[in-house]
C-alpha atoms as a PDB file:
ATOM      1  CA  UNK A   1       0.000   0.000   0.000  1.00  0.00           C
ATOM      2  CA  UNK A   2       1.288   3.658  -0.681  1.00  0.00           C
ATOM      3  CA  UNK A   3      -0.389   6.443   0.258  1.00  0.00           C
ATOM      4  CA  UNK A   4      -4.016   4.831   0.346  1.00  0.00           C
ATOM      5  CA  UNK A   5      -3.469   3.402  -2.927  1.00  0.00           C
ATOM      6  CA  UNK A   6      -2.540   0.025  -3.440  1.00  0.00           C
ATOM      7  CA  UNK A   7       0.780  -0.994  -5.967  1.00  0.00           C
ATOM      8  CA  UNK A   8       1.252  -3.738  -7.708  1.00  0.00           C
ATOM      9  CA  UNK A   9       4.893  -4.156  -7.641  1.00  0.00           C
ATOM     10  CA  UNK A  10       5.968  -7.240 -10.127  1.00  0.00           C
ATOM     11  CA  UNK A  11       8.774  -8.424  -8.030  1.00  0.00           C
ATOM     12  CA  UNK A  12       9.220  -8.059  -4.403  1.00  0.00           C
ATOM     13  CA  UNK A  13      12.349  -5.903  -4.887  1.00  0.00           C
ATOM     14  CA  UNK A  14      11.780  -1.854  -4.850  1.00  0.00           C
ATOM     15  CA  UNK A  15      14.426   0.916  -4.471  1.00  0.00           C
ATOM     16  CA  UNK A  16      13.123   3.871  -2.805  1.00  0.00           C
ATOM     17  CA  UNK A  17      15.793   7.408  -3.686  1.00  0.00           C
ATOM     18  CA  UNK A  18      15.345  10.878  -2.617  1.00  0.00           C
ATOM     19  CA  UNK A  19      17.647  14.005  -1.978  1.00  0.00           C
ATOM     20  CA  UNK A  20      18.499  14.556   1.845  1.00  0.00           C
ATOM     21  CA  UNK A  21      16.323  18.149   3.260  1.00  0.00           C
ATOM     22  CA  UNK A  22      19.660  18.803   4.687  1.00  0.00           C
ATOM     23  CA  UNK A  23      22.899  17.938   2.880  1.00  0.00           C
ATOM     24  CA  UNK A  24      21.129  17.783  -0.119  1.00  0.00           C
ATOM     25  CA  UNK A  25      22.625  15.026  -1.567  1.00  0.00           C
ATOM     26  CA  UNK A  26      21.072  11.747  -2.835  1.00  0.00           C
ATOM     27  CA  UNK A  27      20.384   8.908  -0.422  1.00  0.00           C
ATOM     28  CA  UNK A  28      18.936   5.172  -1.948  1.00  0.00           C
ATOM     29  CA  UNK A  29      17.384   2.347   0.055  1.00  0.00           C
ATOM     30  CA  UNK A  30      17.095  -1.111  -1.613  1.00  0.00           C
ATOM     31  CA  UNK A  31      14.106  -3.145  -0.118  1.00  0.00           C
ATOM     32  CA  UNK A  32      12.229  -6.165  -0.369  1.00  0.00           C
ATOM     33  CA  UNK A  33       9.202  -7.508   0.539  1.00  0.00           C
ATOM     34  CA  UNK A  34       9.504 -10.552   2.346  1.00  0.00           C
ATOM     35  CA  UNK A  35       5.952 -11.885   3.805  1.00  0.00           C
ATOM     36  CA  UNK A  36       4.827  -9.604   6.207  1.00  0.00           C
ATOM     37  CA  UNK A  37       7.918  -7.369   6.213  1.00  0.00           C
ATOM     38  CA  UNK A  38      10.057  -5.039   4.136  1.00  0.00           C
ATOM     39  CA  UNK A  39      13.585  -5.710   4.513  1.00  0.00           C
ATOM     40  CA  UNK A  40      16.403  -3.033   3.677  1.00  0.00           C
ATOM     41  CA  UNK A  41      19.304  -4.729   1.884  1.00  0.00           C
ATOM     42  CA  UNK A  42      20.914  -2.117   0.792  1.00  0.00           C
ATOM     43  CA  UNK A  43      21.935   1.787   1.105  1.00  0.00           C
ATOM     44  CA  UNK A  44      23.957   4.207  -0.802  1.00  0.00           C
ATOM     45  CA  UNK A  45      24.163   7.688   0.012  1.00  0.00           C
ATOM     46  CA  UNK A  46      26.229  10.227  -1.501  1.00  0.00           C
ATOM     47  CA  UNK A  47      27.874  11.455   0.856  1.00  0.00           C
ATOM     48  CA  UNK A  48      27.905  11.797   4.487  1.00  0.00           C
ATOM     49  CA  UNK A  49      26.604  14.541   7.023  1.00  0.00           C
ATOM     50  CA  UNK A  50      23.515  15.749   9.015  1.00  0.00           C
ATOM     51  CA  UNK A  51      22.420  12.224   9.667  1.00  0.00           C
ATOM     52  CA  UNK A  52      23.850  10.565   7.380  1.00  0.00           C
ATOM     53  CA  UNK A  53      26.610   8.526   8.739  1.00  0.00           C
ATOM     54  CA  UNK A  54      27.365   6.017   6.631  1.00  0.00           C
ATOM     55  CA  UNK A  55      26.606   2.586   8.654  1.00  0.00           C
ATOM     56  CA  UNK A  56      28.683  -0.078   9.706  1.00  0.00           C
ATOM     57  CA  UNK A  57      30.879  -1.930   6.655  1.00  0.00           C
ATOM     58  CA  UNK A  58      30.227   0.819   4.125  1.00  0.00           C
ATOM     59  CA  UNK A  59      32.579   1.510   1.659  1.00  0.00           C
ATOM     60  CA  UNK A  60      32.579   4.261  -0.820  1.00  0.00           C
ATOM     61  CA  UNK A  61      31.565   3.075  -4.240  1.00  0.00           C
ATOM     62  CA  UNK A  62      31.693   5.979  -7.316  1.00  0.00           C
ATOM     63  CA  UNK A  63      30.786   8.600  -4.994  1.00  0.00           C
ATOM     64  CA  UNK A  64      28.285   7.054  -2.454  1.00  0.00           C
ATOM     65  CA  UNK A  65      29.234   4.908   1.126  1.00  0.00           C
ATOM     66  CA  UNK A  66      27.269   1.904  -0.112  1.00  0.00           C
ATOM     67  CA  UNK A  67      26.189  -0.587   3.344  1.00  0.00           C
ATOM     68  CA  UNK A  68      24.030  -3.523   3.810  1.00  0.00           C
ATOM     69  CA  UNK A  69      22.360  -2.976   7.316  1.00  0.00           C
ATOM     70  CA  UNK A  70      19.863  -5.948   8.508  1.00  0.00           C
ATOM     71  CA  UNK A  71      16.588  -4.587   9.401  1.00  0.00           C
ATOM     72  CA  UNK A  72      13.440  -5.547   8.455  1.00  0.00           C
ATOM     73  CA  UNK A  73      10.330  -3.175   9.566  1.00  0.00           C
ATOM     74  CA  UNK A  74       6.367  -4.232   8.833  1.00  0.00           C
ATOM     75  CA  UNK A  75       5.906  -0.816   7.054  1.00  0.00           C
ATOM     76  CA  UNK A  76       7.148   2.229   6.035  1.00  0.00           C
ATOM     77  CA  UNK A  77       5.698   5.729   7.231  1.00  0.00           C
ATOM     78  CA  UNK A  78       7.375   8.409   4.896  1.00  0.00           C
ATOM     79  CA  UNK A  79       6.824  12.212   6.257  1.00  0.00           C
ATOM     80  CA  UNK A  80       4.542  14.379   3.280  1.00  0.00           C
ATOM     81  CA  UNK A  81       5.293  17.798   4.481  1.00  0.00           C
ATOM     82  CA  UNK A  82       5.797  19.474   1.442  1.00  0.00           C
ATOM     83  CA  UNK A  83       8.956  21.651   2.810  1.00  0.00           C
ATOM     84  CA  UNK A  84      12.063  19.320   1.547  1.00  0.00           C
ATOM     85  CA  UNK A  85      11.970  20.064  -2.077  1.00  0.00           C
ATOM     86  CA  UNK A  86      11.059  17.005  -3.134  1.00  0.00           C
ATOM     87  CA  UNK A  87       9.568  13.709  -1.988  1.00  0.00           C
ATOM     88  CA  UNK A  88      11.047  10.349  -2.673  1.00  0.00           C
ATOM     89  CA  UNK A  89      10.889   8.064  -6.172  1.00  0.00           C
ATOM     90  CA  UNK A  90       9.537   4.317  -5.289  1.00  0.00           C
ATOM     91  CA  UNK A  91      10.997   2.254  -8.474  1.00  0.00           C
ATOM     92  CA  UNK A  92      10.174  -1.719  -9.172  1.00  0.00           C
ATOM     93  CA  UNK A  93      12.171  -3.010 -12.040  1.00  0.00           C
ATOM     94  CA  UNK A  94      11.718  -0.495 -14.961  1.00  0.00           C
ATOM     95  CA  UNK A  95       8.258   1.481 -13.171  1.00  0.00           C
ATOM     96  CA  UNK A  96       8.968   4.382 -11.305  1.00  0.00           C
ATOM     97  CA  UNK A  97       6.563   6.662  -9.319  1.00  0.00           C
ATOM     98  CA  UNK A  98       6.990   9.830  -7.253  1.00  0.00           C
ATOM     99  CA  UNK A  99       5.541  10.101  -4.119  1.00  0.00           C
ATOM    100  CA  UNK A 100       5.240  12.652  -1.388  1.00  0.00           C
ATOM    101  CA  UNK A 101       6.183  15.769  -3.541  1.00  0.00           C
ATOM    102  CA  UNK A 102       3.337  18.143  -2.177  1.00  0.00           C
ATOM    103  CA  UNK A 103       2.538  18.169   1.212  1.00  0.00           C
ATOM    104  CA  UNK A 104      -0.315  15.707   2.559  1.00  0.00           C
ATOM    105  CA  UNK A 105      -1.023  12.840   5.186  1.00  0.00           C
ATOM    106  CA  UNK A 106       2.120  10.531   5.287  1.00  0.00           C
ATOM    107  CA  UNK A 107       2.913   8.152   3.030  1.00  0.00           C
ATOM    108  CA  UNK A 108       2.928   4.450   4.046  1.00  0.00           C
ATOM    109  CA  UNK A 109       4.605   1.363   2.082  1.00  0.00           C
ATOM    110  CA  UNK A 110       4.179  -2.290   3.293  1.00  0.00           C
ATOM    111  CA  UNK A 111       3.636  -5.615   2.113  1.00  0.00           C
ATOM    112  CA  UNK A 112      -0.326  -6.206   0.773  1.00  0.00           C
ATOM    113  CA  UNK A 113      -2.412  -7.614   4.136  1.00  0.00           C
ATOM    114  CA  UNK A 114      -1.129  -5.116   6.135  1.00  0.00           C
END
């Protein structure tokens, strides 16, 4: 589900990118949906900063600490304010979408059932 609307994603991996409010500099999250929970595989940022301390293991790959933390969380609740410039770009193989540009209610990712 995102934002109300359900997705259809084709496989269960998704890559979720936006540009930090702060640093201003791009930050990636690979996930995938496995059962009830999304699990982050993989980060890059580019960069490092304002909260953005690259995690443990990360090594800098063209330009961005690249880490694979081990988390898995039942959803995602992404902040809509409208005040970052930008909102964050939810792609799934070759489909992406943009969501959160304009401010709203939050905007909520997790596995269908939930």
């Amino acid at each position: 589900m995102v934002a109300g609307v359900a997705l259809t994603l084709v496989s269960p991996d998704f890559t979720l990118s936006w540009t930090h409010s702060i640093e201003h500099v791009e930050w990636r999250e690979s996930w995938r949906v496995e059962a009830a929970d999304l699990r982050l595989v993989r980060v890059a940022v580019k960069g490092s900063g304002a909260g953005m301390e690259p995690g443990d293991g990360a090594r800098l790959e063209g330009g961005f600490w690249v880490w694979s933390p081990d988390m898995a969380v039942p959803a995602l609740h992404l902040a809509a304010s409208g005040a970052t410039g930008g909102g964050w770009t939810l792609c799934a193989g070759a489909a992406c979408r943009e969501l959160g540009a304009v401010a709203g209610g939050p905007v909520d990712i997790a596995p269908c059932g939930r």
